[in-house]
Protein backbone atom coordinates (compact mmCIF):
# COMPACT_ATOMS: atom_id res chain seq x y z
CA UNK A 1 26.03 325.80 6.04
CA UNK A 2 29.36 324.09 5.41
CA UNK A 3 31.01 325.98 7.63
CA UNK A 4 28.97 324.90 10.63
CA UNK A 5 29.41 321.10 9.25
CA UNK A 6 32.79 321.66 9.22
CA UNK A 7 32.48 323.00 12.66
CA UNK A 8 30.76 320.16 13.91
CA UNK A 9 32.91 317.53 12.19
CA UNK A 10 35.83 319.34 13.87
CA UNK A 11 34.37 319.26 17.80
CA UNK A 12 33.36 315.43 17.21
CA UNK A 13 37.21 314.45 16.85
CA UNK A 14 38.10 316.53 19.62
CA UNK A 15 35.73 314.87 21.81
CA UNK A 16 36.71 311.67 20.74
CA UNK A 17 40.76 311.88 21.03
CA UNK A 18 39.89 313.19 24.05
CA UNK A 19 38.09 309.99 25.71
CA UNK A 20 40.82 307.69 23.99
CA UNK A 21 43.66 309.68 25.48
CA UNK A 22 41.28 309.05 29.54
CA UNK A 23 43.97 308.40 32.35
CA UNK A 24 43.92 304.72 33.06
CA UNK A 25 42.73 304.03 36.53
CA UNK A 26 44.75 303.62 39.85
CA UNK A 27 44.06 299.67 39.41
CA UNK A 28 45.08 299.35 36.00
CA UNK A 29 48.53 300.82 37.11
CA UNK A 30 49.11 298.72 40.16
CA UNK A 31 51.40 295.56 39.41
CA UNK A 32 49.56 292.32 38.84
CA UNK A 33 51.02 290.63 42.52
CA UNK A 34 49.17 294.07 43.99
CA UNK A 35 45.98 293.99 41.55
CA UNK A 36 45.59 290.48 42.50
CA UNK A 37 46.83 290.52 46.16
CA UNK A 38 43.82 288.41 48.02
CA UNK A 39 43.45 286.21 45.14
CA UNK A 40 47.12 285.22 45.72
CA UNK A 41 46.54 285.12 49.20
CA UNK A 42 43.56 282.80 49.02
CA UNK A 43 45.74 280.11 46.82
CA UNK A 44 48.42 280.50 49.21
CA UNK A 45 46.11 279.66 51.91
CA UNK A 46 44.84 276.62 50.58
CA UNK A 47 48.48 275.74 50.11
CA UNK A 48 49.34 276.07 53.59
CA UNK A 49 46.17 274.13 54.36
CA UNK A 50 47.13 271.06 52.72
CA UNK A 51 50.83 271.40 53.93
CA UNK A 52 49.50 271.15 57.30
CA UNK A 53 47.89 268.50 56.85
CA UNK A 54 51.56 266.96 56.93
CA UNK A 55 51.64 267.27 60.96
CA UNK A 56 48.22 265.68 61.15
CA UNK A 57 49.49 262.72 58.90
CA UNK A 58 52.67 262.49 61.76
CA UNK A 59 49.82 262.43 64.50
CA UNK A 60 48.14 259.74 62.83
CA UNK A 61 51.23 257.60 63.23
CA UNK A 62 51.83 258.29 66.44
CA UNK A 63 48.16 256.94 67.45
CA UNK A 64 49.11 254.00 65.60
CA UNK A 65 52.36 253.96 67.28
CA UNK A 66 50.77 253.92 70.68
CA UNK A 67 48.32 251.35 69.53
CA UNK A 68 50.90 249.09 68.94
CA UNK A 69 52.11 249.43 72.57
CA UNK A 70 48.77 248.52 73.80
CA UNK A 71 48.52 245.55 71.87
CA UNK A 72 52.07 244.49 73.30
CA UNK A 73 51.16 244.99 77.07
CA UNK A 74 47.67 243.13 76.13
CA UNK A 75 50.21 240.73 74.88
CA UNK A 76 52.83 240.65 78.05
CA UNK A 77 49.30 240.46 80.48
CA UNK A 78 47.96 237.29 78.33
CA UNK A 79 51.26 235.58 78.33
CA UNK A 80 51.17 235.52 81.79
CA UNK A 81 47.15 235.12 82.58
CA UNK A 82 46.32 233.26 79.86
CA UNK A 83 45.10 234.39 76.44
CA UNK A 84 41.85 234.60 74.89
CA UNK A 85 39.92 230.81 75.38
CA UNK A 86 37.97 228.75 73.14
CA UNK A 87 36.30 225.22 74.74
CA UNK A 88 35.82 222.76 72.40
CA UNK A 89 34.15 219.50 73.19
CA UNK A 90 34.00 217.28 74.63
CA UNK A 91 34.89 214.56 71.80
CA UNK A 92 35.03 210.62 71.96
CA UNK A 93 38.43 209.64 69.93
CA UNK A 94 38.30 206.39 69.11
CA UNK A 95 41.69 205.03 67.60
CA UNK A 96 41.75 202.03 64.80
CA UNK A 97 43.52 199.93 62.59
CA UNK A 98 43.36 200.67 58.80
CA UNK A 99 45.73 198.51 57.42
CA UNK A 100 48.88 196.36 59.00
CA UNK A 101 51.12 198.83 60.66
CA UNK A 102 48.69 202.64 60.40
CA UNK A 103 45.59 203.89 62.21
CA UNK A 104 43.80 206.63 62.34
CA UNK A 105 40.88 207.82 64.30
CA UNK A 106 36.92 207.75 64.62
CA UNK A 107 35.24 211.12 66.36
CA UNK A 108 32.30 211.15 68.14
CA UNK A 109 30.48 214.09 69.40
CA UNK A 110 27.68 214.12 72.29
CA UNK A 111 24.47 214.25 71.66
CA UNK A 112 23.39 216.76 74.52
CA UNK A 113 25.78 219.33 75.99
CA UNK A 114 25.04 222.04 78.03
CA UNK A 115 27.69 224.98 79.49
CA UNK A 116 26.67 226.68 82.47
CA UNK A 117 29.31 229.30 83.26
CA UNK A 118 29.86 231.81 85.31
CA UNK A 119 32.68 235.02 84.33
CA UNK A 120 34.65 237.16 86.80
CA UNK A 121 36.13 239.73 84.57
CA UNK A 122 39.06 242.50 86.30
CA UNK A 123 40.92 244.98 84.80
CA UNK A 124 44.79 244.32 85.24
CA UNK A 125 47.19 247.41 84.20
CA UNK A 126 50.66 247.37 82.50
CA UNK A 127 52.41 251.00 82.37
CA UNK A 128 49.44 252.94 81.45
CA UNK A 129 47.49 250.34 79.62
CA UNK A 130 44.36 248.47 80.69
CA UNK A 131 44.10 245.26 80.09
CA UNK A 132 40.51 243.16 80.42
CA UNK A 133 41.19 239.90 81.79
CA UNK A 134 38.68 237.25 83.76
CA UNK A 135 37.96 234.22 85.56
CA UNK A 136 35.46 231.45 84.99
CA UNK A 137 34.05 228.88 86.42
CA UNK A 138 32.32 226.36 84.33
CA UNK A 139 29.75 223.89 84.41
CA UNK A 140 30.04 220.90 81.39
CA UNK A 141 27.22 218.54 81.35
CA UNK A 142 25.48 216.48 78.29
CA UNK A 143 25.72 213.18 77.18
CA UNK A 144 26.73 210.76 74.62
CA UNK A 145 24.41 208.41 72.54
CA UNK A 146 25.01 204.86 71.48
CA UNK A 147 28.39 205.41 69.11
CA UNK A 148 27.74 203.97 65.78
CA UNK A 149 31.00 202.37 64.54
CA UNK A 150 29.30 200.93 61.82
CA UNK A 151 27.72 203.87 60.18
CA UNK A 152 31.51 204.89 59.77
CA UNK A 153 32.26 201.46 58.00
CA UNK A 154 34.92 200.24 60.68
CA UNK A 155 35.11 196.60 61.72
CA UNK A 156 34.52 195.99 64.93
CA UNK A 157 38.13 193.98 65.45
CA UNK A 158 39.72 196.79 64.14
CA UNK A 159 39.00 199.14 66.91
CA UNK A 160 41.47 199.94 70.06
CA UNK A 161 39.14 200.52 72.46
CA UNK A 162 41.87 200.37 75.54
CA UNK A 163 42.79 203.57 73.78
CA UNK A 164 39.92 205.30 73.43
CA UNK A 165 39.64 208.72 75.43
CA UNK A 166 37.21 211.63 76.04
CA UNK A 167 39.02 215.38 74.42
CA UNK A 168 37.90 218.64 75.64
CA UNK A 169 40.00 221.62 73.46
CA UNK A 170 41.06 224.65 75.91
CA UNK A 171 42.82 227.19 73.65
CA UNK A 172 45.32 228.02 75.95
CA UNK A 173 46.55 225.71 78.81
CA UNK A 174 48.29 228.33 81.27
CA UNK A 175 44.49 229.33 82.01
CA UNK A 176 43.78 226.26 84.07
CA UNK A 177 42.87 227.31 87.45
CA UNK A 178 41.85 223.49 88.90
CA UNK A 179 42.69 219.87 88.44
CA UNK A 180 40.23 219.08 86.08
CA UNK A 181 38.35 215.80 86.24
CA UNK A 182 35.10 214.38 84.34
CA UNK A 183 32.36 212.45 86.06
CA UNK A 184 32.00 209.57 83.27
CA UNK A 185 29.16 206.83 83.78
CA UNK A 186 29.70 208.34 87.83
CA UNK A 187 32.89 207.23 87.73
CA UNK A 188 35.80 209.63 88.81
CA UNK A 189 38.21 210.48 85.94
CA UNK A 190 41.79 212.86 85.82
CA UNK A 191 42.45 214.43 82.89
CA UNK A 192 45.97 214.96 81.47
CA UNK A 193 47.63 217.84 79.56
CA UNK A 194 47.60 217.41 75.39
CA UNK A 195 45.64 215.77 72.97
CA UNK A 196 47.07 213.20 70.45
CA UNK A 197 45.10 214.55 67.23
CA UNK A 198 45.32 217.95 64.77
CA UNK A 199 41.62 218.67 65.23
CA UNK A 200 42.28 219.70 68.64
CA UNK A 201 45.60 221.33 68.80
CA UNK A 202 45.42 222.10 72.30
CA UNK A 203 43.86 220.58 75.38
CA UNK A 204 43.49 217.67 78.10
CA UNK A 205 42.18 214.32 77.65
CA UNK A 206 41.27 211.65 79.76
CA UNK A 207 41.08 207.71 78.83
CA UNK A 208 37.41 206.40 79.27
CA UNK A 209 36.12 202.56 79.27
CA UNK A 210 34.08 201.61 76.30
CA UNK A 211 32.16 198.29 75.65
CA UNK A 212 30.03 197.03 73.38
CA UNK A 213 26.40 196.28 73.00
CA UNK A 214 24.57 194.74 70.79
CA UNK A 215 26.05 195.86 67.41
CA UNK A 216 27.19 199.74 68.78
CA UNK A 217 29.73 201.24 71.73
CA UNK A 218 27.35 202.29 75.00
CA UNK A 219 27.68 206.25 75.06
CA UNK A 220 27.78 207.90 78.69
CA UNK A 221 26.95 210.96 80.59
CA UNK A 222 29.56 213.15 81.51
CA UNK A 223 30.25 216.24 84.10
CA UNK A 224 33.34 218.34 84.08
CA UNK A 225 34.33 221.01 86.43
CA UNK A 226 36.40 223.51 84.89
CA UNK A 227 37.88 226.77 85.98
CA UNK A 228 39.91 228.82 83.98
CA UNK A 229 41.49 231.81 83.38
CA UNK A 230 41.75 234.14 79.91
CA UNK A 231 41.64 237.52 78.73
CA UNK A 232 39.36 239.57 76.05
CA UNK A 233 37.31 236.87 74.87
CA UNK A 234 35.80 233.37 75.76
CA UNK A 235 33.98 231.04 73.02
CA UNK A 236 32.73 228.12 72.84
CA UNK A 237 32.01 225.52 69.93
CA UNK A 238 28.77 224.08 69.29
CA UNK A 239 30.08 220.09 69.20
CA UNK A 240 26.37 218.80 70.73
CA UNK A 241 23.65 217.85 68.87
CA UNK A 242 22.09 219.98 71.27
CA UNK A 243 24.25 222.98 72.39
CA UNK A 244 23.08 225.21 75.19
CA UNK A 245 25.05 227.43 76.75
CA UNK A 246 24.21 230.03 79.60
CA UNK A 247 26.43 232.59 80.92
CA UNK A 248 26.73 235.35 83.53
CA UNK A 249 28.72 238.26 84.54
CA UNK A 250 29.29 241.18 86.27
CA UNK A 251 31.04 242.88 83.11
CA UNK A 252 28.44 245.71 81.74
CA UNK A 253 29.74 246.40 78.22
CA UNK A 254 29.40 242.81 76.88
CA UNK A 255 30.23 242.52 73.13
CA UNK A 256 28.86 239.18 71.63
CA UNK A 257 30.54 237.35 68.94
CA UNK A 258 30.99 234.84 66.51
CA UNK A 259 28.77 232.91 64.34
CA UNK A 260 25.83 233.34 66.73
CA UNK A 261 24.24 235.71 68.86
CA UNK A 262 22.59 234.60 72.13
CA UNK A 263 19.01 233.50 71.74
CA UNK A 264 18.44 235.66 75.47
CA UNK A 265 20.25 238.09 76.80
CA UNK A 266 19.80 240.78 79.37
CA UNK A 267 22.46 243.57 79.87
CA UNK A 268 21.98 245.79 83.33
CA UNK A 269 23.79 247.76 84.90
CA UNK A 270 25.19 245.08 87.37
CA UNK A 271 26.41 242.68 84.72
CA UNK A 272 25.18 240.64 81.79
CA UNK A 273 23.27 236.90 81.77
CA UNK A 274 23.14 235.69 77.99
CA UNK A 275 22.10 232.00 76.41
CA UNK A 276 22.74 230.21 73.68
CA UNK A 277 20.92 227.14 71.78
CA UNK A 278 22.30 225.79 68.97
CA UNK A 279 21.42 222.63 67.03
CA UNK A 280 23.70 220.65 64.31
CA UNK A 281 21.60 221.85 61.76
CA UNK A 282 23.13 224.85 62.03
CA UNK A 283 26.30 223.73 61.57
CA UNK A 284 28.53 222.21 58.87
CA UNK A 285 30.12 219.15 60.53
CA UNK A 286 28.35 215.64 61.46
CA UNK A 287 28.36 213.83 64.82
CA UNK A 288 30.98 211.28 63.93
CA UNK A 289 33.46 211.07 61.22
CA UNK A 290 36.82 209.73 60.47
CA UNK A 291 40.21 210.93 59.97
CA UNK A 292 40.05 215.24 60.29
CA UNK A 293 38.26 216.32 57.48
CA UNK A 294 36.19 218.76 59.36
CA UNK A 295 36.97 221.92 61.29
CA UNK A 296 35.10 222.38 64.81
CA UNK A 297 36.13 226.04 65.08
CA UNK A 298 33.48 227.43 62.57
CA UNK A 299 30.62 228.12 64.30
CA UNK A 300 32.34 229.12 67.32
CA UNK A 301 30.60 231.58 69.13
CA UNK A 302 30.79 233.76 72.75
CA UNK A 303 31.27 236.80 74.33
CA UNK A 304 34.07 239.51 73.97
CA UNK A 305 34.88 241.57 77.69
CA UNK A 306 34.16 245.17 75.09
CA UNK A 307 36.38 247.91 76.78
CA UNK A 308 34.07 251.03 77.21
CA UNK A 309 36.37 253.47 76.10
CA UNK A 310 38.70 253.44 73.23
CA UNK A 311 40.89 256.86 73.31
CA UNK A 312 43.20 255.99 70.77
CA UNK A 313 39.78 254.89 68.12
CA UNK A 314 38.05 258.14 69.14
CA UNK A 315 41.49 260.18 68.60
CA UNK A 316 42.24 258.72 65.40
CA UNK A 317 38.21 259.71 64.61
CA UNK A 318 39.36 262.92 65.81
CA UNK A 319 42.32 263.79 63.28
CA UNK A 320 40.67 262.89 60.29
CA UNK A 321 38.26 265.91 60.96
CA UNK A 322 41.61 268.04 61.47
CA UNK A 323 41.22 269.71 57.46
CA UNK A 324 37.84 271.11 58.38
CA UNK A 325 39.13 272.64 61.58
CA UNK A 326 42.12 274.12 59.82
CA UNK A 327 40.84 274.95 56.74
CA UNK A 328 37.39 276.53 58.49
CA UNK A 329 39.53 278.49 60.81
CA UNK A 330 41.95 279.86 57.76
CA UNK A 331 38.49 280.94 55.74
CA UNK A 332 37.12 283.08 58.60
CA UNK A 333 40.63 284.24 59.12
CA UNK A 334 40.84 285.31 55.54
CA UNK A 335 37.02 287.21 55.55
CA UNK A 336 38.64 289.12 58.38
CA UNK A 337 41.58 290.55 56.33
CA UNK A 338 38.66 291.17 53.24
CA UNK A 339 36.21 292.86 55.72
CA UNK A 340 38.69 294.88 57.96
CA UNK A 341 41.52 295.21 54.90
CA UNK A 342 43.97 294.20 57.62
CA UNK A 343 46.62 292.22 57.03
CA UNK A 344 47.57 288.35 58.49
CA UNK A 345 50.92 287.42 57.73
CA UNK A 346 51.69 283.84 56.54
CA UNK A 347 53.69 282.85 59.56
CA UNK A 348 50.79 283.53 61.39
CA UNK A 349 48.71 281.57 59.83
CA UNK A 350 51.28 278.72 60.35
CA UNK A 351 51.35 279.02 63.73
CA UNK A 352 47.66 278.96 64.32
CA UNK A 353 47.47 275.69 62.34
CA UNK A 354 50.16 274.81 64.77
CA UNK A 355 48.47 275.34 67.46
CA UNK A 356 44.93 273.66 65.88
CA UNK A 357 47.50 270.72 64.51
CA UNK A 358 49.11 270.67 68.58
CA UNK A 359 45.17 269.97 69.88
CA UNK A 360 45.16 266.35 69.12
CA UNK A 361 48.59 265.65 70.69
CA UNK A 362 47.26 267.31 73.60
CA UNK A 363 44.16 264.87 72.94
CA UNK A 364 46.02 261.82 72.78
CA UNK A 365 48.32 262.31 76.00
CA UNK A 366 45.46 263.36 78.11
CA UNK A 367 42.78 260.37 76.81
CA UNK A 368 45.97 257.92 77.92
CA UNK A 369 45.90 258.95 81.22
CA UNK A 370 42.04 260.35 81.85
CA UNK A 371 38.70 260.01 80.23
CA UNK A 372 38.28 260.60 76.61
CA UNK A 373 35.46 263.26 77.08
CA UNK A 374 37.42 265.06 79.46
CA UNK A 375 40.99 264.96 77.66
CA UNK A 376 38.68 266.47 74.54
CA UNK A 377 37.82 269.31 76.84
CA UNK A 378 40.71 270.08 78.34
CA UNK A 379 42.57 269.88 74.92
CA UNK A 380 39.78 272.39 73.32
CA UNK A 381 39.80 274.99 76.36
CA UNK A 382 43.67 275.06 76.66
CA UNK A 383 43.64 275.18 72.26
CA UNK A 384 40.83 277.89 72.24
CA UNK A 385 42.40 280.01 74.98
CA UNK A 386 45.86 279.86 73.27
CA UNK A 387 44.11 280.57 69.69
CA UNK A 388 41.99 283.43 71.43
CA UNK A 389 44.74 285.53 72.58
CA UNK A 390 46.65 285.48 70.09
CA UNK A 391 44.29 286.45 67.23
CA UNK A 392 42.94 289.15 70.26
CA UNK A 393 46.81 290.62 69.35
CA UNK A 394 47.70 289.71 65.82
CA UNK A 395 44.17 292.09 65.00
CA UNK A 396 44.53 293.87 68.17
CA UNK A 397 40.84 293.38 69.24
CA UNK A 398 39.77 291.42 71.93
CA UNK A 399 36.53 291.35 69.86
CA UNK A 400 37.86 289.43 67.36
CA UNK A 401 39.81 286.94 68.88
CA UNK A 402 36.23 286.30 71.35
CA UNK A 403 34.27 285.84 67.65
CA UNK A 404 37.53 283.27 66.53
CA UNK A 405 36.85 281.57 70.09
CA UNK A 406 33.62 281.08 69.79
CA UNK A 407 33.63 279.73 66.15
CA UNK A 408 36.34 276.94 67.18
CA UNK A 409 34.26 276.26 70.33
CA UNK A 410 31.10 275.30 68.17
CA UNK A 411 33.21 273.45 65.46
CA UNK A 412 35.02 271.43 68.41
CA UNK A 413 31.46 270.77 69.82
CA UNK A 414 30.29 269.63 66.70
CA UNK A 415 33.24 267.59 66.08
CA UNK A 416 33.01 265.95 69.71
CA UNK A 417 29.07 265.12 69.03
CA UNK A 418 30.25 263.29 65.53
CA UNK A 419 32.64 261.49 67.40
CA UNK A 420 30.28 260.07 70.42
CA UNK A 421 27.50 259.63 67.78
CA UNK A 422 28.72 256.44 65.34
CA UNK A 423 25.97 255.38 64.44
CA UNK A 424 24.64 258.87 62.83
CA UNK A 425 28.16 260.31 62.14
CA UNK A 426 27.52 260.46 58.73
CA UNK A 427 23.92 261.84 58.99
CA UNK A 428 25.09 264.87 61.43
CA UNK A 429 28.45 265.41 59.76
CA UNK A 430 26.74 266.00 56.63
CA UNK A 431 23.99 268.09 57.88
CA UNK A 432 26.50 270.27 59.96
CA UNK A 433 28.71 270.71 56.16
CA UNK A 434 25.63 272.15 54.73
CA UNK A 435 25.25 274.13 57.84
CA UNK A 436 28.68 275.66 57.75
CA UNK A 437 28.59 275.94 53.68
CA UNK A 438 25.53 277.89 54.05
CA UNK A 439 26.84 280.37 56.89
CA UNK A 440 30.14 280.83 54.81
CA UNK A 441 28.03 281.86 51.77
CA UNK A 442 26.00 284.42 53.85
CA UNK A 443 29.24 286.31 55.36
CA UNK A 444 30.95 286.18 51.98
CA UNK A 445 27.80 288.43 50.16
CA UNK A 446 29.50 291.26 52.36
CA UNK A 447 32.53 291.33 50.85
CA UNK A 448 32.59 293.70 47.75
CA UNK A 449 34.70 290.92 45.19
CA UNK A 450 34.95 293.51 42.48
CA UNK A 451 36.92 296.31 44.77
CA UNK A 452 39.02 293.64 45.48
């Protein structure tokens, strides 16, 4: 009986210094850079992501670069055709005594004024840029009521009325296409280049006779005919008590801006009519005042001439969605090497972020000299073709590189639809994400992480 415990006691130690003495396995011998090989490769990855993101920074200031350009030939086209215009007025400026030996000045705006104008807008070109320009031809009418000089505590002695004059603000003077003139009281008047006071640094002005009545100045009823010239923009200021203003054009993007939007408008495919009424209530400056204590320019309001198509705002839209191109790209790159245990160098992988990273200076050369939509598809085919081949050879299967080709065709879709789409950008980008997150995830339950 003890001999067989014995026996047994014996056999249980063998069995035992045998399992502790088991060959290790063909993993737990390999060095830690093999045992950990794609886990390595994945980090490195990542770090060549962000590294290329370098290039995309470089393209970023290029777009900037060329923006700058545009804004100077916008600049050398204005200089010469006159810039963006603002009409002010017009404005009764009434000069008087204060004390022996200084004056100042009494402002008076019209009751009823009414802008019917008419815009010619052309495109003018400098190099390669575009530049919106126009033409206008306006129609000033309205009226001014009884002035009350005593409201604005002035003695009546004290006035210069043989200096009095009638202001109208124009923004910038080289835009003047006509000799101006105002119909005052039916009587034929010339204006003359500059006005005499800060609240309208730039304009023409035109002396007017004024008389008494009773205890106030008689007001009058003007019409000026006014053509003139600008670029981008045209605006007007809201000096009536009553301010109408009615516009028309054969420009069909119309942008309209300031501190009021047209009560009408109608945009069609032949042009744009739009209308504005706006009453001193809605404003923060009185009809008449002395000295300049008040700024006209507030509620300034009109129309911008919108340019259609903005390649440089669309490009720059484009690059910031450059990380989810390259990094998506990388990640299906890498599934390949876990699925077909084939090997992508890192150079390669450079060079295809290369050529991704080379798309949007293809992008912004193209969108400077053609549509935007088609410099995005000419970019993408001649990207996608160049990709295509070469990941055809790098795995040597034409398979392959077609499956690479058509993955950067949809994400270049989807990125073009984002783009076009501002107003739901966010909305699609984010449901596309979760699309892409959730296709990812699929693919990656093939690979078997532990064999790794």
């Amino acid at each position: 009986m003890i001999n067989i415990e014995t026996t047994n006691r014996n056999k249980n130690m063998e069995e035992q210094s045998s399992f502790s003495q088991k060959p290790a396995s063909d993993t737990d011998n390999k060095p830690f850079f093999k045992r950990y090989a794609y886990g390595i490769k994945a980090i490195l990855i990542g770090i060549l992501v962000l590294l290329l993101l370098i290039p995309t920074a470089m393209i970023m200031s290029i777009i900037s670069e060329r923006e700058r350009r545009q804004s100077e030939a916008t600049g050398e086209v204005s200089a010469k055709w006159g810039d963006a215009q603002t009409i002010t007025g017009p404005v009764i400026v009434i000069p008087y005594v204060t004390k022996p030996g200084e004056t100042s000045i009494a402002l008076f705006l019209p009751d009823k004024l009414k802008i019917n104008g008419e815009l010619l807008p052309e495109i003018r070109k400098r190099g390669i840029y575009q530049v919106a320009v126009y033409s206008s031809h306006l129609q000033i009418n309205g009226s001014f009521s009884a002035l009350d000089v005593a409201g604005l505590n002035i003695p009546r002695e004290n006035l210069l009325l043989k200096d009095a004059y009638l202001a109208v603000g124009v923004t910038d003077m080289r835009g003047i296409g006509n000799q101006a003139q105002v119909q005052w009281n039916g009587q034929t008047l010339i204006f003359n280049p500059g006005v005499t006071n800060v609240l309208l640094p730039s304009g023409m002005q035109t002396k007017i006779p004024l008389a008494f009545e009773n205890d106030s100045l008689n007001g009058g009823t003007f019409s000026i005919n006014l053509d003139l010239r600008g670029s981008g923009e045209v605006s007007f200021s809201p000096v009536g008590k009553s301010t109408v203003v009615e516009l028309n054009s054969n420009w069909t993007h119309p942008s309209f801006d300031g501190a009021f939007l047209p009560n009408q408008h109608n945009v069609h495919k032949k042009g744009f009519a739009a209308s504005w009424q706006v009453s001193h209530l809605n404003r923060n400056f009185p009809q008449s005042w002395t000295d300049k204590k008040y700024d006209l320019h507030t509620a300034d309001f009109g129309v911008k001439l919108f340019m259609p198509v903005d390649g440089y705002q669309q490009s720059t839209r484009a690059v910031k969605y450059a990380i989810l191109i390259i990094g998506l790209t990388f990640l299906v790159f890498y599934f390949i090497e876990l699925l077909k245990h084939y090997t992508v160098h890192p150079l390669q992988y450079i060079l295809i972020g290369l050529a991704l990273c080379i798309f949007y200076t293809l992008l912004i050369a193209l969108a400077e000299q053609l549509n935007f939509s088609i410099a995005y598809c000419i970019s993408a085919l001649l990207t996608l073709g160049l990709v295509t081949i070469y990941t055809a050879s790098v795995f040597r299967s034409y398979r392959t590189g077609a499956g690479i080709g058509g993955i950067l065709l949809i994400l270049y879709g989807f990125i073009y639809v984002i783009i076009r789409s501002e107003d739901q950008a966010l909305l699609m980008g984010s449901l596309g994400l979760f699309i892409i997150l959730a296709v990812v995830m699929y693919f990656s339950r093939k690979i078997k992480w532990g064999e790794l």
